[in-house]
Protein backbone atom coordinates (compact mmCIF):
# COMPACT_ATOMS: atom_id res chain seq x y z
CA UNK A 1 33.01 -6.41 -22.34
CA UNK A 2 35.52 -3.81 -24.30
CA UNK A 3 33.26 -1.50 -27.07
CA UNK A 4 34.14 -1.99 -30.41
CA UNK A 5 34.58 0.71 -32.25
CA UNK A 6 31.97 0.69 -35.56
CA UNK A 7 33.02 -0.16 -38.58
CA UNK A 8 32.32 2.80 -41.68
CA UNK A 9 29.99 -0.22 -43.29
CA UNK A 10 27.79 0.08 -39.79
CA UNK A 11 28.07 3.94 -39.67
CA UNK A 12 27.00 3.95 -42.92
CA UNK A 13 23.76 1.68 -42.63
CA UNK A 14 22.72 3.59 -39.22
CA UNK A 15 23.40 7.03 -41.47
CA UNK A 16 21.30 5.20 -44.11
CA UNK A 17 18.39 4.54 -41.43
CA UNK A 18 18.77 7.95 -40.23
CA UNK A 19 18.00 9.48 -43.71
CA UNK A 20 21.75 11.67 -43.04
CA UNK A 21 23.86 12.04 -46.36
CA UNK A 22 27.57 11.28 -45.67
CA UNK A 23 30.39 10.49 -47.80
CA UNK A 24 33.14 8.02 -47.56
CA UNK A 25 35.45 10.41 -46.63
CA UNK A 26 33.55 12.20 -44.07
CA UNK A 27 32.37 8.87 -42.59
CA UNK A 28 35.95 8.06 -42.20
CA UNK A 29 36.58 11.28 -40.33
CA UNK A 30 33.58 10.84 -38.16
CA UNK A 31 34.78 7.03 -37.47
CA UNK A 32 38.23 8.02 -36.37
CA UNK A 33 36.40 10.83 -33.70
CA UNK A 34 33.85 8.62 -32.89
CA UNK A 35 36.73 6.15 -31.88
CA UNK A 36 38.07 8.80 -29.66
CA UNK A 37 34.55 9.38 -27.68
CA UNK A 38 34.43 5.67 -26.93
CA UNK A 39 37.21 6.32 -25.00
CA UNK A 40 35.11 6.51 -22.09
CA UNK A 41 33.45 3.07 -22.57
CA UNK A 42 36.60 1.54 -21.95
CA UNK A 43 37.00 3.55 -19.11
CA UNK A 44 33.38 3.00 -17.75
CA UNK A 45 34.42 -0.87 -18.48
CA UNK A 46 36.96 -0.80 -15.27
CA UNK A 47 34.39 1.14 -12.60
CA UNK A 48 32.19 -0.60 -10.62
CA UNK A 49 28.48 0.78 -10.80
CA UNK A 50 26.22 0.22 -7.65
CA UNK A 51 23.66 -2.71 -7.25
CA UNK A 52 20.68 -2.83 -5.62
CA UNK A 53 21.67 -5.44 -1.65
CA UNK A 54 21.25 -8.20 -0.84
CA UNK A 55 21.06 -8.48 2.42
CA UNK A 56 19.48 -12.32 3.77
CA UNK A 57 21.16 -15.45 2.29
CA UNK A 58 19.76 -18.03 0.24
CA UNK A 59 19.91 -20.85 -2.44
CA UNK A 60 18.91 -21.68 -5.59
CA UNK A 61 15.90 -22.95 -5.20
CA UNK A 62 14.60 -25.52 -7.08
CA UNK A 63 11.88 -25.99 -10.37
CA UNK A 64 8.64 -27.58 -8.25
CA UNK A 65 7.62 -30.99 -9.05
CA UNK A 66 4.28 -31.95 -10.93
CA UNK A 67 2.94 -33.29 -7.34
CA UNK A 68 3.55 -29.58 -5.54
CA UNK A 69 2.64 -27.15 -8.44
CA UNK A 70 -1.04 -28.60 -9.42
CA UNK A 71 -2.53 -25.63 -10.77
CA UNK A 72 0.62 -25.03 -12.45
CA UNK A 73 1.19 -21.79 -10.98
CA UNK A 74 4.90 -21.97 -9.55
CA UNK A 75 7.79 -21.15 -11.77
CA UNK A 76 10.05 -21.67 -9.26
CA UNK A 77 10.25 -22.78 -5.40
CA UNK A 78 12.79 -21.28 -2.41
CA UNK A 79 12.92 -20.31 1.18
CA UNK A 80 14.44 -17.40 1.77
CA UNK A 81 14.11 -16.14 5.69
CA UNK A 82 13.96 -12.85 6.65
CA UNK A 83 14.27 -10.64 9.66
CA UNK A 84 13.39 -12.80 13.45
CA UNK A 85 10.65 -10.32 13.63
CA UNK A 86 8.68 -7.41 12.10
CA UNK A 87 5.06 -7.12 11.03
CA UNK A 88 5.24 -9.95 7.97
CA UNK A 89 6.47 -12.76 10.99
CA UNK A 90 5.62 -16.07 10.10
CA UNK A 91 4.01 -14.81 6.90
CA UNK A 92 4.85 -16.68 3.50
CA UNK A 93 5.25 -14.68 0.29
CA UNK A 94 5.29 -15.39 -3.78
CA UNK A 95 6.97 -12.97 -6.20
CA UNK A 96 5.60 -12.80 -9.44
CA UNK A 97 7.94 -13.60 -11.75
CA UNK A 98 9.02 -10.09 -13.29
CA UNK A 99 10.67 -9.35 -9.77
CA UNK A 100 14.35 -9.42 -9.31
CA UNK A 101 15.29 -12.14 -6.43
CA UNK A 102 18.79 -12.58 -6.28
CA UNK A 103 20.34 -15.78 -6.91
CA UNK A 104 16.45 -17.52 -8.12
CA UNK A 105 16.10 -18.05 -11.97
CA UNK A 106 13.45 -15.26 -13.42
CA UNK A 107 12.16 -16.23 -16.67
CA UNK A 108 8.95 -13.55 -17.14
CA UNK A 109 7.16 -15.95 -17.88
CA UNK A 110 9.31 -16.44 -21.17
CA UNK A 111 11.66 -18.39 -22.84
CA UNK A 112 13.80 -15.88 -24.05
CA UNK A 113 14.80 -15.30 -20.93
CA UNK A 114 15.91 -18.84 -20.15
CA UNK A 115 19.14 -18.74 -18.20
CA UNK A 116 18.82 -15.42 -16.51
CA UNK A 117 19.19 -14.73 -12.72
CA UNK A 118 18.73 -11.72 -11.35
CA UNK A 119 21.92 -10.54 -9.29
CA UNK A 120 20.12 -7.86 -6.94
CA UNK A 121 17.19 -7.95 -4.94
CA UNK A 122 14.06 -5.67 -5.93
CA UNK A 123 13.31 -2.72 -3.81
CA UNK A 124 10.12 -4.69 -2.46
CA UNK A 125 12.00 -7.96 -2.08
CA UNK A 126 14.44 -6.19 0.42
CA UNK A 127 11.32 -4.25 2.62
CA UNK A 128 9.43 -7.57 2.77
CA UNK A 129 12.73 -9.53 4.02
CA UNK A 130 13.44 -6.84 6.48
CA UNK A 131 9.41 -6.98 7.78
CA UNK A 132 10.29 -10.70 8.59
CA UNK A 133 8.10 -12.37 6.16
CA UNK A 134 9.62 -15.47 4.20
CA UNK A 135 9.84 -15.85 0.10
CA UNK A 136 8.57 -19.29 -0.77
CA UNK A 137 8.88 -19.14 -4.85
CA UNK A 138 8.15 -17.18 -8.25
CA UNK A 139 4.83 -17.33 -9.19
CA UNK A 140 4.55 -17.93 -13.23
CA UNK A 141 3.07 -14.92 -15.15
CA UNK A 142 2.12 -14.45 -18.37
CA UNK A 143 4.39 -13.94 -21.44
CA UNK A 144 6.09 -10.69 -20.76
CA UNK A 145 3.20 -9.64 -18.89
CA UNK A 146 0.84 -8.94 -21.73
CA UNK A 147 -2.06 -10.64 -21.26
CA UNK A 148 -4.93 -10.78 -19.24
CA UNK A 149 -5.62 -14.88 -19.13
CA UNK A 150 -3.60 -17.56 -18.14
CA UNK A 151 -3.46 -19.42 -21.15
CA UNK A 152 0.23 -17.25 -22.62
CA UNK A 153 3.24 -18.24 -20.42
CA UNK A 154 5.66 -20.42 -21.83
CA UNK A 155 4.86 -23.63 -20.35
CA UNK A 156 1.04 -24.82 -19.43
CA UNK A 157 -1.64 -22.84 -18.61
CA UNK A 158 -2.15 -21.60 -14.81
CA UNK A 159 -5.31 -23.22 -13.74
CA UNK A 160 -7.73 -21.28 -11.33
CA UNK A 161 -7.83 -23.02 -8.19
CA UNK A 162 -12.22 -22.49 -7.84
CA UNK A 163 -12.64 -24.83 -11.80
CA UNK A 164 -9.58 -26.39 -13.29
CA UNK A 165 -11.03 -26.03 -16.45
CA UNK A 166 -10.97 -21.78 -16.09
CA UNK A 167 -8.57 -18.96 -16.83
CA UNK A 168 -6.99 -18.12 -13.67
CA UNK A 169 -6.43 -14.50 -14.92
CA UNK A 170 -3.61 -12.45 -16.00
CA UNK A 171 -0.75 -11.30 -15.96
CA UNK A 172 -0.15 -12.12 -12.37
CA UNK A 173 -1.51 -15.61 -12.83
CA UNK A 174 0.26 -17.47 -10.63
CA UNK A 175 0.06 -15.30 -7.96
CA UNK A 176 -3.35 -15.45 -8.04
CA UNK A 177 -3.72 -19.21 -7.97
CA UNK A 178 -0.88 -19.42 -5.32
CA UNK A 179 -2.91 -17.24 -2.80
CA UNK A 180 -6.67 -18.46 -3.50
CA UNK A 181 -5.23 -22.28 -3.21
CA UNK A 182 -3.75 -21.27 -0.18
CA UNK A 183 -0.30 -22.02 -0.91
CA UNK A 184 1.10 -18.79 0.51
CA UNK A 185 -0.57 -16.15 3.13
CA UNK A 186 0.30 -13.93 0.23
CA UNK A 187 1.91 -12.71 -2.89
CA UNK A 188 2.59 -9.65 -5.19
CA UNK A 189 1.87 -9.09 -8.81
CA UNK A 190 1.97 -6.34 -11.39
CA UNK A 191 -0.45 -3.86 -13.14
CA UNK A 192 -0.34 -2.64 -15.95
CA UNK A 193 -3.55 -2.67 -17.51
CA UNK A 194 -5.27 -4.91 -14.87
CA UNK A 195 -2.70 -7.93 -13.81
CA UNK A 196 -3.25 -7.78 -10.08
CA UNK A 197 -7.49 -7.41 -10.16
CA UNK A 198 -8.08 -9.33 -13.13
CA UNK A 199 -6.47 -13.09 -11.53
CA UNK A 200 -7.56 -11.56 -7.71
CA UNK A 201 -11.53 -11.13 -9.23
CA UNK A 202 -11.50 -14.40 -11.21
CA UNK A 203 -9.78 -16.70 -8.12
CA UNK A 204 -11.71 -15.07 -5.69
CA UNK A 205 -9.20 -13.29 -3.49
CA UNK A 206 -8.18 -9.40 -3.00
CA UNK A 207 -6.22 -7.70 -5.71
CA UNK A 208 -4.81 -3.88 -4.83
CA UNK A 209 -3.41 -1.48 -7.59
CA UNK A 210 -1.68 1.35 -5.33
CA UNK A 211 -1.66 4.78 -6.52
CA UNK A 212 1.24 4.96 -9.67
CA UNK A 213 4.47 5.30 -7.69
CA UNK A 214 3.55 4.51 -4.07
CA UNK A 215 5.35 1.55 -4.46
CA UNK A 216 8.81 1.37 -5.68
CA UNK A 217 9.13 -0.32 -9.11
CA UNK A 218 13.32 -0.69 -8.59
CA UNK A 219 14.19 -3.78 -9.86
CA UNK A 220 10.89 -5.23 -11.49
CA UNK A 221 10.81 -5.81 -15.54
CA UNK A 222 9.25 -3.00 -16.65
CA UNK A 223 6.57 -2.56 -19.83
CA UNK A 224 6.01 1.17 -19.53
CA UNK A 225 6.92 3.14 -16.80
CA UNK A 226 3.64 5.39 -16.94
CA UNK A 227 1.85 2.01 -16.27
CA UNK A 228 3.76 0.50 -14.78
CA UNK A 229 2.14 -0.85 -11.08
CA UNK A 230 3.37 -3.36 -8.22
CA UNK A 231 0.97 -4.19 -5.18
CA UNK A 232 -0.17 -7.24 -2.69
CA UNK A 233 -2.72 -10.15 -3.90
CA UNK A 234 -4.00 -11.34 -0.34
CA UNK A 235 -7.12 -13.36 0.66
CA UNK A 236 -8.22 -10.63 3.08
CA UNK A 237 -8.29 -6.97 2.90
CA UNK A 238 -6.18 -6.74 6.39
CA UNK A 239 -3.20 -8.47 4.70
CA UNK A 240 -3.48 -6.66 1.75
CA UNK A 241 -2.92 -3.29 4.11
CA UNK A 242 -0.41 -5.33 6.00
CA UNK A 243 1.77 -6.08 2.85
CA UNK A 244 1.34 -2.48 1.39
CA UNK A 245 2.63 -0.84 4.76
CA UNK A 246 5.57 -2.97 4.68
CA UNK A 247 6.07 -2.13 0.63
CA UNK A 248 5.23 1.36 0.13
CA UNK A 249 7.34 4.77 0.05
CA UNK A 250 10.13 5.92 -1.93
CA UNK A 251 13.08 4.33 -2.42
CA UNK A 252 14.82 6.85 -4.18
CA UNK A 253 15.62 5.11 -7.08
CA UNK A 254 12.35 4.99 -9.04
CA UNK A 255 11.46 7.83 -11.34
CA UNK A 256 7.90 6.60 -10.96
CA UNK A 257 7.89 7.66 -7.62
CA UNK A 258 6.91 11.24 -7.28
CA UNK A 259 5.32 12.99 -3.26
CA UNK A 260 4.66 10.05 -2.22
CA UNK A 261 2.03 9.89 0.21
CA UNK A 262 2.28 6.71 3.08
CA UNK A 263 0.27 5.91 5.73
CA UNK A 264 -0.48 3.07 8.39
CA UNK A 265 -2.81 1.56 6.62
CA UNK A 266 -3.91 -1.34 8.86
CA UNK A 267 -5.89 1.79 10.94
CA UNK A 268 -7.78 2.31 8.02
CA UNK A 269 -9.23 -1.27 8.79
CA UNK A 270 -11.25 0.28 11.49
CA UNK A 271 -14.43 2.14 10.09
CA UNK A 272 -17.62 1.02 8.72
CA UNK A 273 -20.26 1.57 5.85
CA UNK A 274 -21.81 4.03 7.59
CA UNK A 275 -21.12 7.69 6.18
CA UNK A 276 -19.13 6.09 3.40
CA UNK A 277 -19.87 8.30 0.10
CA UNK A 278 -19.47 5.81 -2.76
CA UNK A 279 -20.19 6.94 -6.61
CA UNK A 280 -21.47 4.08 -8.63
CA UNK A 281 -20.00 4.42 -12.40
CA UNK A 282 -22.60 3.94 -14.72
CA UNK A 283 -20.36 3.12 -18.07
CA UNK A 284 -18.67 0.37 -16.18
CA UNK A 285 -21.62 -1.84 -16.37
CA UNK A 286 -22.94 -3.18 -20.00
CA UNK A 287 -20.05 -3.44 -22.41
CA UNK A 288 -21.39 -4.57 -25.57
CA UNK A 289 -20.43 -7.71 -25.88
CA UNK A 290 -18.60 -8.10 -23.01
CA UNK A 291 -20.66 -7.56 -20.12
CA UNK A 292 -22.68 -10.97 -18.08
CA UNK A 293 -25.73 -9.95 -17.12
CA UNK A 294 -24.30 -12.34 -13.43
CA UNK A 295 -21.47 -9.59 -12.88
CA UNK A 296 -23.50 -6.47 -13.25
CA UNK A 297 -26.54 -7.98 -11.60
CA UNK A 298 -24.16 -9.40 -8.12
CA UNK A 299 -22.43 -5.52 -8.66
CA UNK A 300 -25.60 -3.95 -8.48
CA UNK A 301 -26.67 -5.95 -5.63
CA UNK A 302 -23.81 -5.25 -3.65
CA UNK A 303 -23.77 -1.49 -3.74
CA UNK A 304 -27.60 -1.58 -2.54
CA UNK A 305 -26.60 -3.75 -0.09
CA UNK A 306 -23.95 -1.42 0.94
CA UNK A 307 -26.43 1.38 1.45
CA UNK A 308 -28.52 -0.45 3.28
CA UNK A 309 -25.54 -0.81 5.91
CA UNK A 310 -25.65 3.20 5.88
CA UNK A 311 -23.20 4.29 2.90
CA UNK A 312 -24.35 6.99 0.85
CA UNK A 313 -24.40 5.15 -2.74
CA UNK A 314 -25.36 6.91 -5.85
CA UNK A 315 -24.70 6.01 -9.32
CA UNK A 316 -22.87 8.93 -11.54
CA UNK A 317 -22.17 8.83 -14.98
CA UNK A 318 -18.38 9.45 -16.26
CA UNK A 319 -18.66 8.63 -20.23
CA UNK A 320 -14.91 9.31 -20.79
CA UNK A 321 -14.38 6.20 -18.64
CA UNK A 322 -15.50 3.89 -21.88
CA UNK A 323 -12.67 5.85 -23.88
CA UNK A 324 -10.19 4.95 -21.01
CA UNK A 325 -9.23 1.46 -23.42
CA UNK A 326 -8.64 3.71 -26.32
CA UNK A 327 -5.98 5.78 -24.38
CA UNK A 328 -4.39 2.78 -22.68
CA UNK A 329 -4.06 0.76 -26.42
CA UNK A 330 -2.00 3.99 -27.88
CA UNK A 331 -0.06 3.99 -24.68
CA UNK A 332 1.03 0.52 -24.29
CA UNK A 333 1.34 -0.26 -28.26
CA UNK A 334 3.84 2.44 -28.33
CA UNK A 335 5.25 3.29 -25.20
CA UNK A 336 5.64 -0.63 -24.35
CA UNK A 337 7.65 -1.42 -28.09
CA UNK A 338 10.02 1.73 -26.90
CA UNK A 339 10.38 0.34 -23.35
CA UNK A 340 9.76 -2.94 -23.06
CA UNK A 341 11.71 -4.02 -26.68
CA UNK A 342 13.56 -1.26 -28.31
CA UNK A 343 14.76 -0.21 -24.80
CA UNK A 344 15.61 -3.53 -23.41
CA UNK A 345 13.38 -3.01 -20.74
CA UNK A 346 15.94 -0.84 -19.04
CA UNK A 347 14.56 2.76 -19.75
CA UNK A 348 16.43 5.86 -21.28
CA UNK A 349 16.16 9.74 -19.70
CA UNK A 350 15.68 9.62 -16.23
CA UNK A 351 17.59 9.32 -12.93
CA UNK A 352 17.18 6.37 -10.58
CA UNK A 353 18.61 2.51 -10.73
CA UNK A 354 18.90 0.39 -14.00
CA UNK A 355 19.02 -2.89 -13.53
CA UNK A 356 22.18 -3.10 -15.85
CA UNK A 357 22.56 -6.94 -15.93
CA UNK A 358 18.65 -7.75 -16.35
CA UNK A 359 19.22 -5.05 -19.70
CA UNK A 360 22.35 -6.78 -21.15
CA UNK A 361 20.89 -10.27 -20.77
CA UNK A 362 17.71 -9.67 -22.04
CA UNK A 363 18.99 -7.54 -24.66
CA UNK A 364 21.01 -10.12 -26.30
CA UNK A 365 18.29 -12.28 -25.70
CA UNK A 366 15.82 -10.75 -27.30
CA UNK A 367 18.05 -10.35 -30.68
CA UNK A 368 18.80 -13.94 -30.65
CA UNK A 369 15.50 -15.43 -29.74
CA UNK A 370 13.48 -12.25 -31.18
CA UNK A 371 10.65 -15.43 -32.96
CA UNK A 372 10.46 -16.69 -29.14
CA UNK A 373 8.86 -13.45 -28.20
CA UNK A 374 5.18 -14.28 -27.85
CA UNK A 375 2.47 -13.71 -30.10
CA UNK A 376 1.30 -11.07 -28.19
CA UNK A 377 4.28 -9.08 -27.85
CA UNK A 378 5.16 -9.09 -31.68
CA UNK A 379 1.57 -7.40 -32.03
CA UNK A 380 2.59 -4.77 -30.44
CA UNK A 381 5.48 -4.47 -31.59
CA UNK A 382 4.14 -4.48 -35.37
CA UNK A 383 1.60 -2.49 -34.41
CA UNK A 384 3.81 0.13 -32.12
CA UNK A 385 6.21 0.22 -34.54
CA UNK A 386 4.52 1.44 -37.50
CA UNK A 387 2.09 3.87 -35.56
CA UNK A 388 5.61 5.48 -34.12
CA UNK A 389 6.62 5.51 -37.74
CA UNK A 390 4.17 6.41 -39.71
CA UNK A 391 2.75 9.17 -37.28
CA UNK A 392 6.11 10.18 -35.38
CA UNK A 393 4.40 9.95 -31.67
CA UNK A 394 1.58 11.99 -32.19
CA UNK A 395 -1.08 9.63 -30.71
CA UNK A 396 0.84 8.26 -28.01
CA UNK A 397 1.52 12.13 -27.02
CA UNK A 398 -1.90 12.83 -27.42
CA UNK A 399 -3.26 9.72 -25.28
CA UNK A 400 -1.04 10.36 -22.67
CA UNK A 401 -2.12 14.46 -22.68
CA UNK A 402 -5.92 12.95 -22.50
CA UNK A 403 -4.72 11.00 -19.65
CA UNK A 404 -5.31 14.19 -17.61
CA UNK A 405 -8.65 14.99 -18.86
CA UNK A 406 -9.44 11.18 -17.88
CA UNK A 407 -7.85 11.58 -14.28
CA UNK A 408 -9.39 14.86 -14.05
CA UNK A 409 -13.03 13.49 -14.84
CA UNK A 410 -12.62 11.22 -11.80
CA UNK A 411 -11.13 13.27 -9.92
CA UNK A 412 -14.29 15.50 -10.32
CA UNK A 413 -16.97 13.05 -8.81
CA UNK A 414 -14.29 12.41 -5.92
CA UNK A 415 -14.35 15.58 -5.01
CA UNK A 416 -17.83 14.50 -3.40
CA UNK A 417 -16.81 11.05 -3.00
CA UNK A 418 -14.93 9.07 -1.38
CA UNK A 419 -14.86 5.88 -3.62
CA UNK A 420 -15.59 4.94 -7.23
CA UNK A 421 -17.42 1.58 -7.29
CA UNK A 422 -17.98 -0.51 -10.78
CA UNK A 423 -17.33 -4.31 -11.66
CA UNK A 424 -13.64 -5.23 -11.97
CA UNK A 425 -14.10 -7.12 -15.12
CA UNK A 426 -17.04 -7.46 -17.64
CA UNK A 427 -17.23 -11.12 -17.06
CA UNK A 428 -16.79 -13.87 -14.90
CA UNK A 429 -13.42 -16.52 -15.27
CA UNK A 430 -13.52 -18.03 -18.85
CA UNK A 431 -12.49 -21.65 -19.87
CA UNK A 432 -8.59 -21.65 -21.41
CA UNK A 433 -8.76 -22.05 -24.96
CA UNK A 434 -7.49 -25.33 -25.83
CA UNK A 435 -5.60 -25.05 -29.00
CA UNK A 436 -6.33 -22.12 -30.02
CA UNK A 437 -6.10 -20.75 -33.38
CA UNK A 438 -4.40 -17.02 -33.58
CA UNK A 439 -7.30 -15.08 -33.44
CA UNK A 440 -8.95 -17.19 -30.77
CA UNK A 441 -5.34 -16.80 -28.90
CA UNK A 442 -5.27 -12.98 -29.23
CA UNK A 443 -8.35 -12.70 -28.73
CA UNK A 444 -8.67 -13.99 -25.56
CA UNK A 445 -6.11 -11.60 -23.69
CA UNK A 446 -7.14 -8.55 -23.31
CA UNK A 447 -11.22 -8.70 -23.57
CA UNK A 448 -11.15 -8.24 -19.78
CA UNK A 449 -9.24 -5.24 -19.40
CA UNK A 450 -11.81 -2.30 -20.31
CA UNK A 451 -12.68 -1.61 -16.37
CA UNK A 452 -9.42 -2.11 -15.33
CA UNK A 453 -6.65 -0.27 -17.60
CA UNK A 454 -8.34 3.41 -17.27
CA UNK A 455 -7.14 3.47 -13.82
CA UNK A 456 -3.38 2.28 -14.69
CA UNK A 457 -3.51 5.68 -17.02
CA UNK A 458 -4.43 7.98 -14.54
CA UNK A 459 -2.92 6.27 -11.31
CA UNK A 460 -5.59 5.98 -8.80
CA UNK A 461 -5.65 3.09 -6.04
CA UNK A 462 -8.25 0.90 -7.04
CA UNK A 463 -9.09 -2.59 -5.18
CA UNK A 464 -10.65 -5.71 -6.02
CA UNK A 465 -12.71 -7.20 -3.39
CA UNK A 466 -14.94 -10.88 -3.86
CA UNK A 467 -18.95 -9.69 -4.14
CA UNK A 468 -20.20 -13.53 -3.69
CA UNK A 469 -18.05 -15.31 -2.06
CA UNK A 470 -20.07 -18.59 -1.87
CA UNK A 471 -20.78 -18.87 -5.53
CA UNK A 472 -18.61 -21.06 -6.91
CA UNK A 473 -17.41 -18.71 -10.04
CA UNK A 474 -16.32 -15.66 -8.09
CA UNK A 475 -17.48 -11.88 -9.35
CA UNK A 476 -15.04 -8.93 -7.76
CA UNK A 477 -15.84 -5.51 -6.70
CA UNK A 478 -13.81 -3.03 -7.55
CA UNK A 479 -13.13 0.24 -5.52
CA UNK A 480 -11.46 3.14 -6.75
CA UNK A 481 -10.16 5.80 -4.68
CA UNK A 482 -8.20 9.36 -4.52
CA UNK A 483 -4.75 9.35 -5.51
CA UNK A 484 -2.20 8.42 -2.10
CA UNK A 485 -5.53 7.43 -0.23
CA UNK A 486 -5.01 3.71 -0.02
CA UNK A 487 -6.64 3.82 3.11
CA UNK A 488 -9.66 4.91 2.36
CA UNK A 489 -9.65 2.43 -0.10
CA UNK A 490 -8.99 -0.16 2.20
CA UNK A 491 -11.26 1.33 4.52
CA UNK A 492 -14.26 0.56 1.84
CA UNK A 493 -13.32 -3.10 1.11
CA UNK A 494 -12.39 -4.34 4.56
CA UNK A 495 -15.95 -2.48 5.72
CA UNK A 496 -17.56 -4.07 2.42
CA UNK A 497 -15.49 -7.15 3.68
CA UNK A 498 -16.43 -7.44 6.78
CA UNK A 499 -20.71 -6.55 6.67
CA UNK A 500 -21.90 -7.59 3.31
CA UNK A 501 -19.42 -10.37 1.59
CA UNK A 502 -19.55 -13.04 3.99
C-alpha cells in the first residue's frame, strides 16, 4: 500500500480547510519537501509491525440458521477450544460482536463493516482461551454500539428471551439474549453508557461494568476510550466473578489501563448481608417521565429487605447524579465523532496496540458506505461535529473536568459505604418499535441510560443483579462500588443473590 504523495490541488484544499494562506509557489515548495518526509512511509511499508496471537486454532465458523438463532441474537456461530484445563473448563462463551476473534467475520453490528475479519485475537479472547473455556459465536449488538434497545443492528431485532414481543436491551443485545436463553454458560459485552446492565436488567440475568481499565480493552472497537468498558454477562453472580478473574489485569497494551487493582474474586462470594453498609441514591428513583412506579417500588422493596437480613441501608441524596446524562451526552457526542468516526476507531496520542487492520478496513469503509452508518451514529456525528466546531472543545473539556466533581461526589458517600444501590434502568423491557418513524427510532435508544452512563464517566464497578426473579418482566438491581473493589461488589450481589432474590 505505497503513499502517494499529494497533489498541490489536495494541499491546497486541506490549506483551504485549515484557514492557512499559501501561494502556488510556496505550495509547490512545500509539495516537493513534503514528498521527501514521506520517505518514511515507504519505508514503514516494508517492516512488519506486531499483532496481537493467536494462539488455539479454528475455522470460520458459520452464519446460524433461522432454526438455531430464534431470538435472533447470533451474528455468527464457531467452536473454538481452548486450554484442556483452567478455571473456564467446560464453560461456553459468546463475544459480542465489537471483539476481535481471529479468523470469525465481525460486523459491529453494521453493514459497513461487511467483509471484515479480524486478524488478531482480543486481549480477553486470548485469557479466556488460555482459562480453558470454549468460544461458541458473536453475539449481534447494536449498530456501532450506540443504542440502548435492540431494535438498531443491521438485520432484525434481538428478541428478549422472557416476551418475544420486548426489547432485549442494548448495546450488548445478543449477549444478553444468548445467556438468559441459556444458549451459553456465559458471554461478554461492552459499556459505554450502559450496554452490559441495560440487556442483563431487561433479560433477567447479571450484567458487571468493572472499574474503567481493569479489563483490557486491546483489540475491541472502540467509541471513546474514557468510556469505553468490557465485562462478563452471566446468569449468576459466581460466574460473573469467575469470568472477571480470568479477564482482568493489564495487558500492557491498553492506555485505559492505569494501577490496576486485581483480586480473586470468587472469595468475595463468601460473606453475607450482615454488616454490609449500602447507601440508597435517592435521585436514581423518579425520573420524570421515565421512571415505573413497578421498578422503584420492587427497588425499594429490595433494599428493606436487605436490611432486614442485617445490612445497614440508608438512603443518601447525591443530586449531581441527575446531571451525570448531561456530562456523558457532551462526552460521547464529541469524543465518540473524534474516535469512533474521524479517528477510524483506531485512536491518536497514546502508547499501546492499534489494531492497524480493523482501522484501514473500517476506514475505507466508512468513506464508501458513510449513508450505511446508522441513524444514530450520523446524530452524533452532526451533532459532535458542529459543537467541536462551533465551540472548539470547550464543553467536552469541561464535561470531562466535571467528571471529577461527579466521581468525587460518590466517592464521598463511599467513604462510609461500601455500596451505592439505585435501579439499573428507569423502566422495565419495552416492546420494539415496529416501523418506526425517526423520532420514534431515536427516541427509543437511549431513554434508558440516565442510571447507567454516570458511572461509565467516572469508572466505578457497578453490577446489575435480578430484584424479582419470578415476575415474568424482570426489574435489576444495580450496585455500585469503590473504584478496583469488584469484590465487594460481588460480595453485595452474590449475598443479595443468594438471601433475598430467590
Amino acid at each position: 500500500m505505497p503513499v502517494i504523495s499529494p497533489s498541490i490541488c489536495e494541499l491546497r484544499r486541506i490549506a483551504r480547510d485549515y484557514g492557512f494562506d499559501f501561494s502556488e509557489t510556496q505550495l509547490q515548495a512545500l509539495r516537493e519537501l513534503g514528498t521527501s518526509t514521506l520517505a518514511s512511509y515507504h519505508r514503514l511499508d516494508q517492516m512488519q509491525a506486531p499483532k496481537l496471537p493467536i494462539k488455539y486454532p479454528r475455522d470460520g465458523g458459520w452464519e446460524p440458521a433461522s432454526e438455531e438463532n430464534p431470538h435472533g441474537a447470533w451474528a455468527w456461530r464457531c467452536s473454538i477450544r481452548g486450554a484442556a484445563s483452567g478455571p473456564l473448563a467446560g464453560r461456553t462463551i459468546a463475544l459480542k460482536d465489537n471483539i476481535c476473534l481471529a479468523g470469525i467475520p465481525m460486523r459491529n453490528g453494521s453493514k459497513v463493516l461487511d467483509g471484515y475479519v479480524p486478524d488478531e485475537d482480543a486481549t480477553v479472547v486470548t485469557r479466556i482461551l488460555e482459562a480453558g473455556g470454549t468460544i461458541t459465536g458473536k453475539a449481534v449488538c447494536e449498530n456501532f454500539c450506540f443504542s440502548g434497545g435492540s431494535h438498531t443492528c443491521d438485520g432484525q431485532p434481538v428478541r428478549n428471551p422472557k416476551d418475544s414481543r420486548l426489547s432485549a436491551g442494548g448495546s450488548s443485545s445478543g449477549s444478553g439474549a444468548l445467556v438468559a436463553s441459556g444458549a451459553v454458560d456465559m458471554a461478554l459485552g461492552g459499556d459505554q453508557g450502559g450496554s452490559i446492565r441495560i440487556p442483563a436488567s431487561w433479560c433477567g440475568i447479571v450484567g458487571l461494568k468493572p472499574t474503567h481499565g481493569l479489563v483490557p480493552y486491546t483489540g475491541i472497537f472502540p467509541i471513546e476510550a474514557t468510556l469505553d468498558h468490557t465485562g462478563p454477562m452471566t446468569r449468576t453472580v459466581a460466574d460473573a466473578a469467575a469470568l472477571l478473574e480470568v479477564i482482568a489485569g493489564e495487558d500492557g497494551l491498553d492506555p485505559r489501563q492505569k494501577s490496576v487493582r486485581t483480586a480473586k474474586y470468587s472469595d468475595a462470594l463468601k460473606g453475607s448481608l450482615s454488616g454490609l453498609r449500602v447507601a440508597v441514591i435517592k435521585e436514581g428513583y423518579g425520573w420524570p417521565g421515565l421512571s415505573e412506579d413497578a421498578v422503584d417500588d420492587t427497588v425499594r422493596k429490595a433494599a428493606k429487605k436487605i436490611a432486614d437480613h442485617g445490612a445497614t441501608v440508608r438512603e443518601v441524596s447525591i443530586p449531581m447524579h441527575r446531571d451525570g446524562v448531561h456530562l456523558w451526552n457532551a462526552i460521547a457526542l464529541e469524543g465518540a465523532t473524534a474516535q469512533m468516526v474521524r479517528g477510524d476507531a483506531a485512536g491518536w496520542n497514546w502508547r499501546g496496540h492499534y489494531s492497524v487492520g480493523l482501522a484501514d478496513f473500517y476506514g475505507r469503509a466508512r468513506r464508501a458506505r458513510s449513508n450505511d452508518l446508522p441513524t444514530t451514529v450520523k446524530l452524533v456525528v452532526l451533532l459532535g461535529q458542529y459543537v467541536s466546531d462551533r465551540y472548539n472543545g470547550h464543553y467536552y473539556g469541561k464535561a470531562q473536568n466535571l467528571g471529577r466533581t461527579l466521581r468525587s461526589a460518590y466517592d464521598a458517600v463511599l467513604s462510609d459505604a461500601d455500596v451505592l444501590l439505585l435501579p439499573t434502568t428507569p423502566m422495565r423491557a419495552q416492546p420494539i418499535p415496529i416501523d418506526p418513524d425517526l423520532a420514534t427510532y431515536l427516541g427509543t435508544t437511549l431513554t434508558m441510560i440516565h442510571n447507567t452512563c454516570p458511572f461509565d464517566i467516572t469508572g466505578h464497578p457497578a453490577i446489575t443483579v435480578p430484584c424479582n426473579p419470578k415476575d415474568p418482566l424482570p426489574v435489576g438491581l444495580m450496585f455500585v462500588g469503590k473504584h478496583f473493589d469488584e469484590s465487594t461488589v460481588l460480595r453485595a450481589a452474590q449475598a443479595y443473590e443468594s438471601a433475598v432474590a430467590k
